[in-house]
Structures are given as structure tokens and as C-alpha cells.
C-alpha atoms as a PDB file:
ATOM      1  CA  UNK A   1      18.788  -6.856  -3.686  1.00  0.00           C
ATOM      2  CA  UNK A   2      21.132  -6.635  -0.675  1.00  0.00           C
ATOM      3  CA  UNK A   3      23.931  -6.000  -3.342  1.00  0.00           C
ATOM      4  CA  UNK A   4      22.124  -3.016  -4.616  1.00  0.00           C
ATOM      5  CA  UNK A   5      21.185  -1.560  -0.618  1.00  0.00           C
ATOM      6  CA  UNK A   6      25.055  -2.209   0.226  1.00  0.00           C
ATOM      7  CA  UNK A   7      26.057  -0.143  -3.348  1.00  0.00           C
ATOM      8  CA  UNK A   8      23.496   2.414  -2.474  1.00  0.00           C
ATOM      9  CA  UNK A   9      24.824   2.721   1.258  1.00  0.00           C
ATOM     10  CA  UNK A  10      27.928   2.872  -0.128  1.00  0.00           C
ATOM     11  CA  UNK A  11      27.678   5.744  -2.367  1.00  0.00           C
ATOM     12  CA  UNK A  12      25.933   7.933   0.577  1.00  0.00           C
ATOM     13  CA  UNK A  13      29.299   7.192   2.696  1.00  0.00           C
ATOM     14  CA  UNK A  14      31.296   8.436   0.050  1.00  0.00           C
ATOM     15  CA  UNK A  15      29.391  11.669  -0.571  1.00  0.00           C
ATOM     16  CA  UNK A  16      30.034  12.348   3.553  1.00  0.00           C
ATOM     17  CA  UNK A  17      33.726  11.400   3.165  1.00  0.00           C
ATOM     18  CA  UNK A  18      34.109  13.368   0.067  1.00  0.00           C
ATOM     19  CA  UNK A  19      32.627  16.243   2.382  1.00  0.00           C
ATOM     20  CA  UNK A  20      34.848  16.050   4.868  1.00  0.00           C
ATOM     21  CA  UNK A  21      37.739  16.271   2.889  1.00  0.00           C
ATOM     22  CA  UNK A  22      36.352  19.248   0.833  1.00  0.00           C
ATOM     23  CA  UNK A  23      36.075  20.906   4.045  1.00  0.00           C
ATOM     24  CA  UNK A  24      39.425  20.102   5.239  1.00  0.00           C
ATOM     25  CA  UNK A  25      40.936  21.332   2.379  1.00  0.00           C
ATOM     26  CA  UNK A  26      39.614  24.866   2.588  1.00  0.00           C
ATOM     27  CA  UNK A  27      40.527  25.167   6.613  1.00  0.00           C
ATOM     28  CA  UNK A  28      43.983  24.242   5.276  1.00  0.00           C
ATOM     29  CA  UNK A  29      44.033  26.465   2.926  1.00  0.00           C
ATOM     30  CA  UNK A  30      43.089  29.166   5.234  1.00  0.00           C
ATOM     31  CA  UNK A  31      45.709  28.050   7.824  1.00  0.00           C
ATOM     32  CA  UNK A  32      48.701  28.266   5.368  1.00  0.00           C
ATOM     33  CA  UNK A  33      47.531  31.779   3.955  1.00  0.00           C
ATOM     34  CA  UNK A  34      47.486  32.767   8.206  1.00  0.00           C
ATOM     35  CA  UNK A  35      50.762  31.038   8.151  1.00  0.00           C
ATOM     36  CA  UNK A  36      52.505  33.035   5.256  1.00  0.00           C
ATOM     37  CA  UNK A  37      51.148  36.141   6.918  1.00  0.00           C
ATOM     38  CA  UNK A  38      52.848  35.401  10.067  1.00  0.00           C
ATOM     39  CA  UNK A  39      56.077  33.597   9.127  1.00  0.00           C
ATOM     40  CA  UNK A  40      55.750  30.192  10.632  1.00  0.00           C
ATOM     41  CA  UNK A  41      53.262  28.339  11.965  1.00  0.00           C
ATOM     42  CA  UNK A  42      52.090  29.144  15.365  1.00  0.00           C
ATOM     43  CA  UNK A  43      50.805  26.861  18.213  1.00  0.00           C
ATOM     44  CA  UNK A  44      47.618  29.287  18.081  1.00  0.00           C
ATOM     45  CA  UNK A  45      47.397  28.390  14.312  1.00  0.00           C
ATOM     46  CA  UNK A  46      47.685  24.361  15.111  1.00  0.00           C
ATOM     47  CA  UNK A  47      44.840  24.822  18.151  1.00  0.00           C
ATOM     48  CA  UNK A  48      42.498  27.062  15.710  1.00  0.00           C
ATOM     49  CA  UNK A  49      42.680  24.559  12.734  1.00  0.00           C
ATOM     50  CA  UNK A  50      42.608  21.563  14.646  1.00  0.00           C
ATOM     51  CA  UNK A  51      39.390  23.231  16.590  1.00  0.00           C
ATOM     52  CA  UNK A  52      37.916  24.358  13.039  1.00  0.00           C
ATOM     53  CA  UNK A  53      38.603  20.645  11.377  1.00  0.00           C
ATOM     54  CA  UNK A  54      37.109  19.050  14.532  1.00  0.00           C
ATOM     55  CA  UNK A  55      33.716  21.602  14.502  1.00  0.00           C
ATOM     56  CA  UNK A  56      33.415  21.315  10.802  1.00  0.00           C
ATOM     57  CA  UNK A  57      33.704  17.523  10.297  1.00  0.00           C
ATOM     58  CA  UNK A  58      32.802  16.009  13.603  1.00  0.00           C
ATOM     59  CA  UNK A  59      36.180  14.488  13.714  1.00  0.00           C
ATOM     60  CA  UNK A  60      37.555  14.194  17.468  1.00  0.00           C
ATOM     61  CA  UNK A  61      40.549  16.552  17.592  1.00  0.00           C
ATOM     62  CA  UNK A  62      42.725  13.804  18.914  1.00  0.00           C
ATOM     63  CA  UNK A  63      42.540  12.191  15.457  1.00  0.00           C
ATOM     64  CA  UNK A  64      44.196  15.594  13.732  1.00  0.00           C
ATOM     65  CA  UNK A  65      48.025  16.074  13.676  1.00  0.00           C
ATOM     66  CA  UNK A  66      49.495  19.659  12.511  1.00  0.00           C
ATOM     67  CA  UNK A  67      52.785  20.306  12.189  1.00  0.00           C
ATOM     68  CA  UNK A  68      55.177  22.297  10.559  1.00  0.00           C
ATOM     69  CA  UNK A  69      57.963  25.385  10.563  1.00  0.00           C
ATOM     70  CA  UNK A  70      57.575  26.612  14.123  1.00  0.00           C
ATOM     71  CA  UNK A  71      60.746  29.508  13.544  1.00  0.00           C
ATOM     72  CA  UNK A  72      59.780  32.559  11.714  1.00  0.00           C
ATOM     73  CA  UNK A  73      61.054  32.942   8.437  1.00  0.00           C
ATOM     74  CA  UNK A  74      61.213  36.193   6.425  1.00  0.00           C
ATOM     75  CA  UNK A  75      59.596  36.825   3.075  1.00  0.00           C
ATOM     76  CA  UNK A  76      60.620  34.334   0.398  1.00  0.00           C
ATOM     77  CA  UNK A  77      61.639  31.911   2.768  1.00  0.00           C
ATOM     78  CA  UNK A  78      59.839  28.442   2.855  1.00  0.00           C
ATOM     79  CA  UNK A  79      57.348  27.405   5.372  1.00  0.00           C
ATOM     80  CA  UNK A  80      56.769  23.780   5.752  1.00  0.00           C
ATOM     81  CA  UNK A  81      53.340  22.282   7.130  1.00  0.00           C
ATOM     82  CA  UNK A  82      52.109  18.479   7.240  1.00  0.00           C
ATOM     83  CA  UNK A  83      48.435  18.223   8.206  1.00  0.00           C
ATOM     84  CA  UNK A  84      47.245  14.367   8.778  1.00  0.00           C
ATOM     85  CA  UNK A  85      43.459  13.754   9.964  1.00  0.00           C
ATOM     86  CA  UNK A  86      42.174   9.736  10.815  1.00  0.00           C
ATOM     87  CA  UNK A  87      39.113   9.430   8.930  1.00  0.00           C
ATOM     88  CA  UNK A  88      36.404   6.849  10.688  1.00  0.00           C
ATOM     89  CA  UNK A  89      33.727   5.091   8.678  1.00  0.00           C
ATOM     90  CA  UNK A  90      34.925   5.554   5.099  1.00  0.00           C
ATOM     91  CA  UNK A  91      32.573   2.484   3.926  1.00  0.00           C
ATOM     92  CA  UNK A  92      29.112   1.364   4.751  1.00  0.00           C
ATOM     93  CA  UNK A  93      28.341  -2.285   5.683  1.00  0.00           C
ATOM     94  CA  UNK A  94      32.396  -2.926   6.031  1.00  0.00           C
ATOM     95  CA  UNK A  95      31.775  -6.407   7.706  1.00  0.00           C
ATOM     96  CA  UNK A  96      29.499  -7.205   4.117  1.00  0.00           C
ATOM     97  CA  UNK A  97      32.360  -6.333   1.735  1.00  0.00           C
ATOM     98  CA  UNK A  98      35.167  -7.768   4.222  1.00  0.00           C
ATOM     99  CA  UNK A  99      36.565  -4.664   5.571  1.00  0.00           C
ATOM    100  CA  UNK A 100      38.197  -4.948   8.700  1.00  0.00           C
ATOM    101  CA  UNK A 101      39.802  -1.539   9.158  1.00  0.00           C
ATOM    102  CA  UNK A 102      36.965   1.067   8.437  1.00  0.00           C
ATOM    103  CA  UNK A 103      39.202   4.289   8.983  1.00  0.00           C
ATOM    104  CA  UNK A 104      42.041   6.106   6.933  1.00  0.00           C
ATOM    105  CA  UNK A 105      44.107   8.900   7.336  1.00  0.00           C
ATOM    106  CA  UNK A 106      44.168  12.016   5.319  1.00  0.00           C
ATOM    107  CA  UNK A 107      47.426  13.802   5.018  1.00  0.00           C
ATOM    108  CA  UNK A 108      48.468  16.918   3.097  1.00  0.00           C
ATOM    109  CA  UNK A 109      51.940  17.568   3.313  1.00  0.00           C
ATOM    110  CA  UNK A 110      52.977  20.953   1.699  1.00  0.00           C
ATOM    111  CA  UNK A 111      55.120  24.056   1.676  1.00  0.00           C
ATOM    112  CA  UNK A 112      54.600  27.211   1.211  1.00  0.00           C
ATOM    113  CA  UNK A 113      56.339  31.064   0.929  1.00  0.00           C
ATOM    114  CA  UNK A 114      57.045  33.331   3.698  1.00  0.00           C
ATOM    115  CA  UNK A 115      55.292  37.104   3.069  1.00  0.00           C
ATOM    116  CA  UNK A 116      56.588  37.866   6.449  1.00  0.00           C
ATOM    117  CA  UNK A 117      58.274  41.058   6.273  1.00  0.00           C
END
């Protein structure tokens, strides 16, 4: 019966994982689009989407890293961005399944095209 709470646990922390990462994926989105629009990414950009991830998730914004082209480039040029975000508590009961290191780190690593005219 434990077995079956643990499983049952489990799938509940996977569902608020799977969340998060749904989430972060559309304020990423969002960022690059703001990011095309512009040219490069700006240190405004970085503080809004690490303020957005950290309000939409609950994740402490010193566990997000954004980086990426910080010189504009002009239409058709290529705009680089790598956004990595420490995920806590990815499985319930860790200590019952012999998980030491609860936490993982979400990364998207992309590029995009400038439409900065």
C-alpha cells in the first residue's frame, strides 16, 4: 500500500512539474517574439522574464539564468538566447525511492531571426 501512496504522490508531482514547464515555455516564447521585435535581447527583457518565470512558477529568481545576443542585429540577422531555470522538488517521497538530489535544471537554448528594421 505504501507503494501505491508513493506512485500516487508521484504522479501529482509530475502534473506540477509538467506545469511549470508549460508555463515556462510560453514566457519564453513571449520573450523571444519581444526579442525579434527589438533586435537583441535587452537587460529589461532578462529582468521581465526572469520576474514573469519567478511569479508564474514560484521559482526564486536566483534559480533562472537568461542570456543571450545583447548587440542589436538588423532584420535577418540571428539572435541567440539560452534560458536555464533549477527546478526543486521534481519527485515526491525522494528519500523512499533513493533520490538524493531532488532538483533539475531546465534549459532551452535557441535562436531566433532579427525583424529589427
Amino acid at each position: 500500500i505504501i507503494l501505491i501512496m508513493a506512485m500516487f504522490l508521484q504522479m501529482s508531482a509530475n502534473q506540477r512539474t509538467y506545469t511549470k514547464l508549460i508555463a515556462i515555455d510560453q514566457l519564453v516564447n513571449n520573450f523571444k517574439e519581444v526579442a525579434k521585435e527589438d533586435g537583441y535581447i535587452t537587460s529589461s527583457n532578462k529582468r521581465n522574464l526572469t520576474s514573469e518565470i519567478s511569479s508564474k512558477t514560484g521559482i526564486n529568481s536566483s534559480n533562472i539564468s537568461v542570456s543571450g545576443t545583447s548587440s542589436r542585429v538588423t532584420r535577418g540577422g540571428i539572435i541567440n538566447y539560452k534560458v536555464a531555470v533549477k527546478i526543486d522538488d521534481i519527485m515526491a517521497a525522494p528519500k523512499f525511492w533513493g533520490v538524493s538530489n531532488n532538483s533539475g535544471t531546465y534549459t532551452i537554448n535557441q535562436s531566433t531571426t532579427s525583424e529589427y528594421i
